[in-house]
C-alpha atoms as a PDB file:
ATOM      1  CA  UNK A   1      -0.157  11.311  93.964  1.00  0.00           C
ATOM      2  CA  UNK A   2       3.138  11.809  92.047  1.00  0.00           C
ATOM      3  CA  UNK A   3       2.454  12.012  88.090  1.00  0.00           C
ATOM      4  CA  UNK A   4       4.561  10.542  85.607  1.00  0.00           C
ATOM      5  CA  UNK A   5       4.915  10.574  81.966  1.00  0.00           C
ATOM      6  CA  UNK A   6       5.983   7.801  79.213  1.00  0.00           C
ATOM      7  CA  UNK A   7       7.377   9.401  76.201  1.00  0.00           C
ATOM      8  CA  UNK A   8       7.784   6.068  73.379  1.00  0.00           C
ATOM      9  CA  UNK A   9       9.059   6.641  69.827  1.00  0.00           C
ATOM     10  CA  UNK A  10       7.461   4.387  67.373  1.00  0.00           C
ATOM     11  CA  UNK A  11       9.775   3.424  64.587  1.00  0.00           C
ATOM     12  CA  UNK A  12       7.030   0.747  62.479  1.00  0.00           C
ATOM     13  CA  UNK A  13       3.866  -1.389  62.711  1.00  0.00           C
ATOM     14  CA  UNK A  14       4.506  -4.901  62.872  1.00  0.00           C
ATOM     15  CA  UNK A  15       2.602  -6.813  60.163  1.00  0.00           C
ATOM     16  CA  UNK A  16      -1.041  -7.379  60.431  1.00  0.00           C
ATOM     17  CA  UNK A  17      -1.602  -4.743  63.214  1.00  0.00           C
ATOM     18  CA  UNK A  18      -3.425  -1.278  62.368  1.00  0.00           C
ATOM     19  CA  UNK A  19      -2.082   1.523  64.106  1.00  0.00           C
ATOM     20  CA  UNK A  20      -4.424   1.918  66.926  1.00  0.00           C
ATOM     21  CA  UNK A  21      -3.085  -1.260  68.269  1.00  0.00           C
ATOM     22  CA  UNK A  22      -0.126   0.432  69.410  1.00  0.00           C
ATOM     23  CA  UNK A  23      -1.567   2.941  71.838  1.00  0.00           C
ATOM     24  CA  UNK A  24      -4.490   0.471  73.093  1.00  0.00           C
ATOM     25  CA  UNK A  25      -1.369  -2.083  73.555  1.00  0.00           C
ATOM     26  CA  UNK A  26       0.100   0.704  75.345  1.00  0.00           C
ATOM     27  CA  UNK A  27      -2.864   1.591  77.629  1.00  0.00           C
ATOM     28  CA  UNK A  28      -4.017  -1.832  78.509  1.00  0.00           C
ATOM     29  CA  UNK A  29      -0.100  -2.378  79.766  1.00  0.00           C
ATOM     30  CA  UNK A  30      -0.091   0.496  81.833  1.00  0.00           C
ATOM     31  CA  UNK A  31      -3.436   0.705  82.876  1.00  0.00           C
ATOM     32  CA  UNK A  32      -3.222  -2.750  85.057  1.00  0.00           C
ATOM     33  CA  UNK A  33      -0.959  -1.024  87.232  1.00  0.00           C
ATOM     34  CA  UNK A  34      -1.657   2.775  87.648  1.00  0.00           C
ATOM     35  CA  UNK A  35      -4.240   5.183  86.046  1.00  0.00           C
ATOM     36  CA  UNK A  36      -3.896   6.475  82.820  1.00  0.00           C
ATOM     37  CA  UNK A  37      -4.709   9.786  83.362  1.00  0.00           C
ATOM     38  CA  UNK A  38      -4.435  10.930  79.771  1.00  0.00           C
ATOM     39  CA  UNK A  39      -2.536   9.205  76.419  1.00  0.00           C
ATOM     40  CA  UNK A  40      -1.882  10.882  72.880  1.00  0.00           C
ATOM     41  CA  UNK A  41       0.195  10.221  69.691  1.00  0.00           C
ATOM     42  CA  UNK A  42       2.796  13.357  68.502  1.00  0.00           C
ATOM     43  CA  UNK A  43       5.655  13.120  65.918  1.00  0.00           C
ATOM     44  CA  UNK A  44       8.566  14.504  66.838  1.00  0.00           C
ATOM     45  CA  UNK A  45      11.071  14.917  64.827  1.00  0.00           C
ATOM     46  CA  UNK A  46       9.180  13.253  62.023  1.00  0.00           C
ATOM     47  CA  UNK A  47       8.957  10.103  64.461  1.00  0.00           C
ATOM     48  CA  UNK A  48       6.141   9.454  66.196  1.00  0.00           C
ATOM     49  CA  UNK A  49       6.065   9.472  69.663  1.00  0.00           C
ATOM     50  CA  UNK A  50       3.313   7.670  72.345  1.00  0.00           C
ATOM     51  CA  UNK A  51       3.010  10.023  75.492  1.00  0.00           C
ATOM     52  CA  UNK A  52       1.437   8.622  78.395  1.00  0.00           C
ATOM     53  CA  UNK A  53       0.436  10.370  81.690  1.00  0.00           C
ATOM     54  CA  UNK A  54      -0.408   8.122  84.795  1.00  0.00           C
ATOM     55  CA  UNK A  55      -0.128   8.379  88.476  1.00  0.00           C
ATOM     56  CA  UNK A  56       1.779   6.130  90.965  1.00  0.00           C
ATOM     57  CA  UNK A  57       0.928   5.259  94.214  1.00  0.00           C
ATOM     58  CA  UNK A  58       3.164   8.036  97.094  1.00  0.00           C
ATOM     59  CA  UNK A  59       5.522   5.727  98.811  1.00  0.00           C
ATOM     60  CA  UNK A  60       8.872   7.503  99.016  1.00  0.00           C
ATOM     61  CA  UNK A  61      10.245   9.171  95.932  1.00  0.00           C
ATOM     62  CA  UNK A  62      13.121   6.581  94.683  1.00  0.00           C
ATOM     63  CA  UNK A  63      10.634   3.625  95.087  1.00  0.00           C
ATOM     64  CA  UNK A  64       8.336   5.766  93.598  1.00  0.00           C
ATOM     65  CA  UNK A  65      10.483   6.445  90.236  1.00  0.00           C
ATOM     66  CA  UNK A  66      11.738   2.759  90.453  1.00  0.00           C
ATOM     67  CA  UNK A  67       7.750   1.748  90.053  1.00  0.00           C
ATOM     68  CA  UNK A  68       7.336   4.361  87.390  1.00  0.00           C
ATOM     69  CA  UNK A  69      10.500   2.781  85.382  1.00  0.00           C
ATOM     70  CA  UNK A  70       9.166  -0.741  85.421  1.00  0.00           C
ATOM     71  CA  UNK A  71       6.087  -0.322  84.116  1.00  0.00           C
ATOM     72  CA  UNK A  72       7.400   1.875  81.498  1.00  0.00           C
ATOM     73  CA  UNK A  73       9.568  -0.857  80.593  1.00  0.00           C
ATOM     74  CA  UNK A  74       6.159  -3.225  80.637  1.00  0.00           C
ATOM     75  CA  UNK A  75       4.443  -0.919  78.470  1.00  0.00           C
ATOM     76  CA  UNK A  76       6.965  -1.176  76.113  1.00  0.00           C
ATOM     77  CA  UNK A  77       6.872  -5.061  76.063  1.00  0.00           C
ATOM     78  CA  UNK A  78       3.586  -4.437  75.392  1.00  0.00           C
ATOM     79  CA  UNK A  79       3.879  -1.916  72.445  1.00  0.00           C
ATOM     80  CA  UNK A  80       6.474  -4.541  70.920  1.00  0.00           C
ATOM     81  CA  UNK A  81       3.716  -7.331  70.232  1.00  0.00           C
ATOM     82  CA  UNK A  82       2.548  -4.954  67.630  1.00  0.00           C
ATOM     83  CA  UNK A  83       5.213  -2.138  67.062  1.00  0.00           C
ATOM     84  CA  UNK A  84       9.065  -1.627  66.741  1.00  0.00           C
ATOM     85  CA  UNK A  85       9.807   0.854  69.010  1.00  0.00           C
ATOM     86  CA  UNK A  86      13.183   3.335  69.571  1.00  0.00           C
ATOM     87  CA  UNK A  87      14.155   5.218  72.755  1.00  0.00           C
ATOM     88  CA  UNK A  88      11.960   5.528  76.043  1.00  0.00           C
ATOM     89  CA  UNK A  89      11.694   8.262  78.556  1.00  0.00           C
ATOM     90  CA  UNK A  90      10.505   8.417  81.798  1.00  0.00           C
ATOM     91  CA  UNK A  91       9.328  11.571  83.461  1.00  0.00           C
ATOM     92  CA  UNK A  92       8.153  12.824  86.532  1.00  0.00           C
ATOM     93  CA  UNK A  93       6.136  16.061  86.955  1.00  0.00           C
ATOM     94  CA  UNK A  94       7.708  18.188  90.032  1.00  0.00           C
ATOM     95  CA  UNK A  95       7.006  21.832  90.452  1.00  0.00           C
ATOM     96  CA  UNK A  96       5.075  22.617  87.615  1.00  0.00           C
ATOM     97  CA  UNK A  97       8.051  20.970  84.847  1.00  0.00           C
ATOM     98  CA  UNK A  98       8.939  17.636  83.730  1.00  0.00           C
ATOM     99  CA  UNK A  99      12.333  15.734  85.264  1.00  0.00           C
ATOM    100  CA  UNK A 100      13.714  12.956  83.499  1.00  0.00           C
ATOM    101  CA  UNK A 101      14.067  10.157  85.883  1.00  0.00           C
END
């Protein structure tokens, strides 16, 4: 199955929300559509950053990064409830490296 990845940058909480609502906001989004096959928290650049790994279903390869693009996008709906957030990548793990898509 082709593997993805969600890189988020988190800019601020919203008020009333404690941090780990973020990535379980983020989870829960993408989880209804594709497994989550692993999720962690980095800064980078002094910014922190969600990264998500999950697998979409093998169709062919543009429907496949279309899929992986929209439910990027609705994870990041998700992550707003709680969370400003700045720029989102989209990834796609081919021959042993990351590709934007």
């Amino acid at each position: 199955m082709p593997s993805f990845q969600t890189r988020l940058q988190i800019t601020a909480l919203k008020p009333g929300n404690p941090p780990e609502a973020v990535m379980a906001a983020a989870v829960e989004a993408l989880g209804t559509r594709h497994h989550v096959e692993s999720n962690q928290l980095d800064i980078a650049g002094g910014v922190p950053q969600l990264n998500l790994r999950f697998l979409v279903e093998p169709t062919e390869y543009n429907g496949e990064n279309n899929q992986a693009r929209a439910s990027a996008a609705m994870m990041r709906d998700a992550v707003e409830r709680v969370a400003l957030t700045g720029s989102l990548s989209v990834l796609r793990r081919s021959r042993g490296r990351w590709t934007a898509v």
